[in-house]
Protein backbone atom coordinates (compact mmCIF):
# COMPACT_ATOMS: atom_id res chain seq x y z
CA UNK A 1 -22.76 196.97 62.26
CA UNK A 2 -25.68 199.15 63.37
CA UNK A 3 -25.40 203.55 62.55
CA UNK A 4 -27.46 205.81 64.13
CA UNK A 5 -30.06 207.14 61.64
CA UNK A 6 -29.95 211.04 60.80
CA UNK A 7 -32.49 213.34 59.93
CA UNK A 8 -34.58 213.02 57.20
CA UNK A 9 -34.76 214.96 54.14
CA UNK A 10 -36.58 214.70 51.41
CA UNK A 11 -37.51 213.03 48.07
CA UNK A 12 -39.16 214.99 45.66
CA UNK A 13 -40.88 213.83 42.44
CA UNK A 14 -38.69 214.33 38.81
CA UNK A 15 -39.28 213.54 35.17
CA UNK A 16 -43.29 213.95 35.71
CA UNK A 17 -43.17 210.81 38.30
CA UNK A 18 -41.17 208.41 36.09
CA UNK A 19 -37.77 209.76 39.09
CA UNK A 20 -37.63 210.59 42.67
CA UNK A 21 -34.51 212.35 43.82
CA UNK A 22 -32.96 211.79 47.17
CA UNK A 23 -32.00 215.41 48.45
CA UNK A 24 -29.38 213.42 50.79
CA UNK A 25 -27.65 212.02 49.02
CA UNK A 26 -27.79 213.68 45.97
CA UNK A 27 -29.38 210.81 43.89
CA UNK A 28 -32.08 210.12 41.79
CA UNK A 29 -33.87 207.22 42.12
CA UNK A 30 -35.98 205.27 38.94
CA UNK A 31 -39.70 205.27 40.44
CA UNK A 32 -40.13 201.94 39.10
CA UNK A 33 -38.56 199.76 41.43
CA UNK A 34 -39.45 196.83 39.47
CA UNK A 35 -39.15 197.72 35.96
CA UNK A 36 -37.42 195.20 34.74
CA UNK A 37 -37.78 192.01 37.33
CA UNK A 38 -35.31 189.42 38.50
CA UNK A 39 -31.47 189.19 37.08
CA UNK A 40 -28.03 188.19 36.86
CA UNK A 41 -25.46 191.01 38.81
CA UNK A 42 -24.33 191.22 35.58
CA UNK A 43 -27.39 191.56 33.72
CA UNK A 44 -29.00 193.69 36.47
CA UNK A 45 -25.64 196.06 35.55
CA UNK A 46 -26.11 195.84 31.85
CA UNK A 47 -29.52 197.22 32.34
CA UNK A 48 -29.31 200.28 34.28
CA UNK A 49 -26.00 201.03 32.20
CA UNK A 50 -28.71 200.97 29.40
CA UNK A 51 -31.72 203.01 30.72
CA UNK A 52 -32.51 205.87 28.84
CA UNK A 53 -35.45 207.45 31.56
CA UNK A 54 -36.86 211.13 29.80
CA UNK A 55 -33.78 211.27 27.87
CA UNK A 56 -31.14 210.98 30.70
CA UNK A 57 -28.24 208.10 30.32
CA UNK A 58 -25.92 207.50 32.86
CA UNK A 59 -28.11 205.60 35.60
CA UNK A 60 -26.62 202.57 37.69
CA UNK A 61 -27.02 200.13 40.33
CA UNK A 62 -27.11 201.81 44.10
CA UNK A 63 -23.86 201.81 46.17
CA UNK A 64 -23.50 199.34 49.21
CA UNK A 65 -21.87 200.23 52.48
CA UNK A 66 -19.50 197.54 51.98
CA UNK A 67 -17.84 198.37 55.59
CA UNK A 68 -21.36 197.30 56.70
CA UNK A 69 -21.80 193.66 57.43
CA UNK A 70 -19.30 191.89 55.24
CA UNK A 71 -19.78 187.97 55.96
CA UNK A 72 -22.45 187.97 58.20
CA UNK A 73 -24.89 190.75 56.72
CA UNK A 74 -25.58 193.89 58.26
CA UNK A 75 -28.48 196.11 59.16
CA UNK A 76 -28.80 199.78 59.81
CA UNK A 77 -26.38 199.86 56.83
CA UNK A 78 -27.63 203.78 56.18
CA UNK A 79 -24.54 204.28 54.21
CA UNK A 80 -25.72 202.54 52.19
CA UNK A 81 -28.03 204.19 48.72
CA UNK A 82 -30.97 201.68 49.36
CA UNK A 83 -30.17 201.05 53.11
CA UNK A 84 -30.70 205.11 53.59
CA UNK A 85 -33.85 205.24 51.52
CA UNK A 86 -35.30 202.16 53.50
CA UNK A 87 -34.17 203.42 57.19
CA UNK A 88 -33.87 206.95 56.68
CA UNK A 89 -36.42 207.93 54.05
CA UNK A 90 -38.43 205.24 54.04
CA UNK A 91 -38.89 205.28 58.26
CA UNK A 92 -38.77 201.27 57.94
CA UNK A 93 -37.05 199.10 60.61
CA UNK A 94 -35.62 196.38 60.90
CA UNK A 95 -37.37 193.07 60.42
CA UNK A 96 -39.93 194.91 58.13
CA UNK A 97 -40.56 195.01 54.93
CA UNK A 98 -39.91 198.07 53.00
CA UNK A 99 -44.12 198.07 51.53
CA UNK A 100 -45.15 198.37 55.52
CA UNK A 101 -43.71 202.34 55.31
CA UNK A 102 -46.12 204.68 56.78
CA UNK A 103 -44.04 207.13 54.90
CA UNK A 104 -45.91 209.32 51.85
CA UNK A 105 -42.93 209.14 50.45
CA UNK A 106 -43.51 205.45 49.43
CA UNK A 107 -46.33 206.82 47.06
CA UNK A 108 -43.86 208.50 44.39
CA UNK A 109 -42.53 204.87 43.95
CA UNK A 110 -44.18 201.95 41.50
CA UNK A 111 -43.38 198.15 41.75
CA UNK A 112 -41.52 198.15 45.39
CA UNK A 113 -40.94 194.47 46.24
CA UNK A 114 -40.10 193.12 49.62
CA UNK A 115 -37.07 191.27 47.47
CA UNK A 116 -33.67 191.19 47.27
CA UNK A 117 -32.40 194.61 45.13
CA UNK A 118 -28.38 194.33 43.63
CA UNK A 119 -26.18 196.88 44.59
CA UNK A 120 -23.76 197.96 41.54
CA UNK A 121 -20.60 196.49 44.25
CA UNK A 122 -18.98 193.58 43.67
CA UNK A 123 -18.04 191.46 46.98
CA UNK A 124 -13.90 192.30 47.23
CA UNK A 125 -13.34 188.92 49.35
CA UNK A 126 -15.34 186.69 47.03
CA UNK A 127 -15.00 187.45 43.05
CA UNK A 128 -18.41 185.10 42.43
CA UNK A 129 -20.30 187.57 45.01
CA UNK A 130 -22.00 190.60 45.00
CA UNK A 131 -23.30 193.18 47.47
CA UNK A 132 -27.22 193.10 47.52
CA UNK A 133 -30.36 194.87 49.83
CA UNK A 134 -33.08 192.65 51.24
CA UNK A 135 -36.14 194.98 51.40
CA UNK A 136 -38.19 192.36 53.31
CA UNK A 137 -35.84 192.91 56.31
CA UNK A 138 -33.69 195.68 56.17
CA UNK A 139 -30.83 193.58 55.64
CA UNK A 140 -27.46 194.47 53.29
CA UNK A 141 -25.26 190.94 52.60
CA UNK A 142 -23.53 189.01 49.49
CA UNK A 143 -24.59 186.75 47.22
CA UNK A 144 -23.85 184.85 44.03
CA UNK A 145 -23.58 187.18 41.10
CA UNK A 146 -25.77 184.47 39.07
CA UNK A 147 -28.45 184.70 41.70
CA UNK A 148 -31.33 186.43 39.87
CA UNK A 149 -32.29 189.30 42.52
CA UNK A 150 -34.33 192.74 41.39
CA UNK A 151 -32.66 196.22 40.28
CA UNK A 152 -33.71 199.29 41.13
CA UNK A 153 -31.80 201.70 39.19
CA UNK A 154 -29.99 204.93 40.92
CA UNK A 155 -28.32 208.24 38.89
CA UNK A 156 -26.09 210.42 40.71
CA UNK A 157 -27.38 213.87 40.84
CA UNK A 158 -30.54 215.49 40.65
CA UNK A 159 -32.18 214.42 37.26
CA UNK A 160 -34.63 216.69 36.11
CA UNK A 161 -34.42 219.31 38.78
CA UNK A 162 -35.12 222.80 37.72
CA UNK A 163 -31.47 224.60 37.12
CA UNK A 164 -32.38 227.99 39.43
CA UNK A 165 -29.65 230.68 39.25
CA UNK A 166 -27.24 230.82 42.13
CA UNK A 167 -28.43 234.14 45.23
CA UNK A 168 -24.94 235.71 43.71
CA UNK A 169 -26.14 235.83 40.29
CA UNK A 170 -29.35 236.63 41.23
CA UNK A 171 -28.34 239.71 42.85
CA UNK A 172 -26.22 240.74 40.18
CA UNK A 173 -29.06 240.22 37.80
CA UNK A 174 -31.23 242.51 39.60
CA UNK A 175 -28.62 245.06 39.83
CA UNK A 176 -27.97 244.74 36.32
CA UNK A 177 -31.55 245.47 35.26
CA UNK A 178 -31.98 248.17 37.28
CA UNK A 179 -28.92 249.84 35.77
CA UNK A 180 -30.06 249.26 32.39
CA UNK A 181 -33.35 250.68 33.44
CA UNK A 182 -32.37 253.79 35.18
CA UNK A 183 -30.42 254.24 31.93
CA UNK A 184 -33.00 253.76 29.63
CA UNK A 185 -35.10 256.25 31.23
CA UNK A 186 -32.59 258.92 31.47
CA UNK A 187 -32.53 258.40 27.46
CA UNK A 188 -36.20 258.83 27.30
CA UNK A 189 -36.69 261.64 29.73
């Protein structure tokens, strides 16, 4: 049940603060981590499926770690999308809630509740159940997909980064002006 927590990376602001992407795991989180309150699993689904956040589509709920306390609950579940941003990120443990982070990290988020968050995973054993993240403990378990819990919504990749040419290219680039300069003057001179 328990992992061993790795080194941090970082989260860096996107979309002028409305994003925050997770350099670990190569997500981007919705800074509001309330924007739309309690709901269904299936609601909570419908609505991330329907964000449109600085003109990006695509978000969704965060993965569980579904090999991470199935029937009892687990913690330490850093495997997990929210589990890593509360234990890893975050620097919460367990048995505290996620708005006690000494982290300045916290600051690039809006809205965090010490609630429970859906994940976007469906409980395999139980059809009526869904994965979900308890941010008042730490805690990843299952519970009834009519439950209204939050939703925090996730993209995959890095939304809104800055594209920056590969080294490679770069260096070809550079080589490529300079030949078209040293040509250039040879016309001239």
């Amino acid at each position: 049940m328990g992992c061993t927590p790795t080194a941090s990376a970082a989260l860096i602001s996107r979309l002028g603060g409305l994003a925050v992407y997770d350099t670990d795991f190569n997500i981007t989180w919705l800074a509001n981590a309330n924007a739309n309150g309690a709901m269904t699993w299936a609601d909570a689904n419908a609505w991330a499926a329907g964000l449109n956040v600085g003109g990006y589509t695509g978000w969704r709920l965060p993965n569980a770690d579904i090999s991470c306390g199935a029937g009892v609950g687990g913690y330490n579940c850093i495997n997990s999308e929210l589990g890593h941003l509360y234990y890893t990120e975050l620097g919460v443990t367990l048995d505290n809630n996620i708005t006690s982070s000494t982290s300045p990290y916290l600051a690039l988020f809006t809205n965090v509740q010490n609630l429970a968050y859906w994940s976007g995973n469906g409980y395999a054993s139980n059809p009526l159940q869904a994965w979900f993240f308890y941010t008042q403990y730490g805690i990843q378990s299952q519970g009834n997909k009519l439950n209204e819990f939050n939703a925090w919504a996730v993209h995959s990749g890095d939304v809104g980064g800055s594209s920056v040419p590969e080294p490679g290219i770069l260096g070809l680039m550079g080589i490529g002006a300079l030949a078209w300069t040293a040509t250039r003057s040879r016309r001239q001179g």
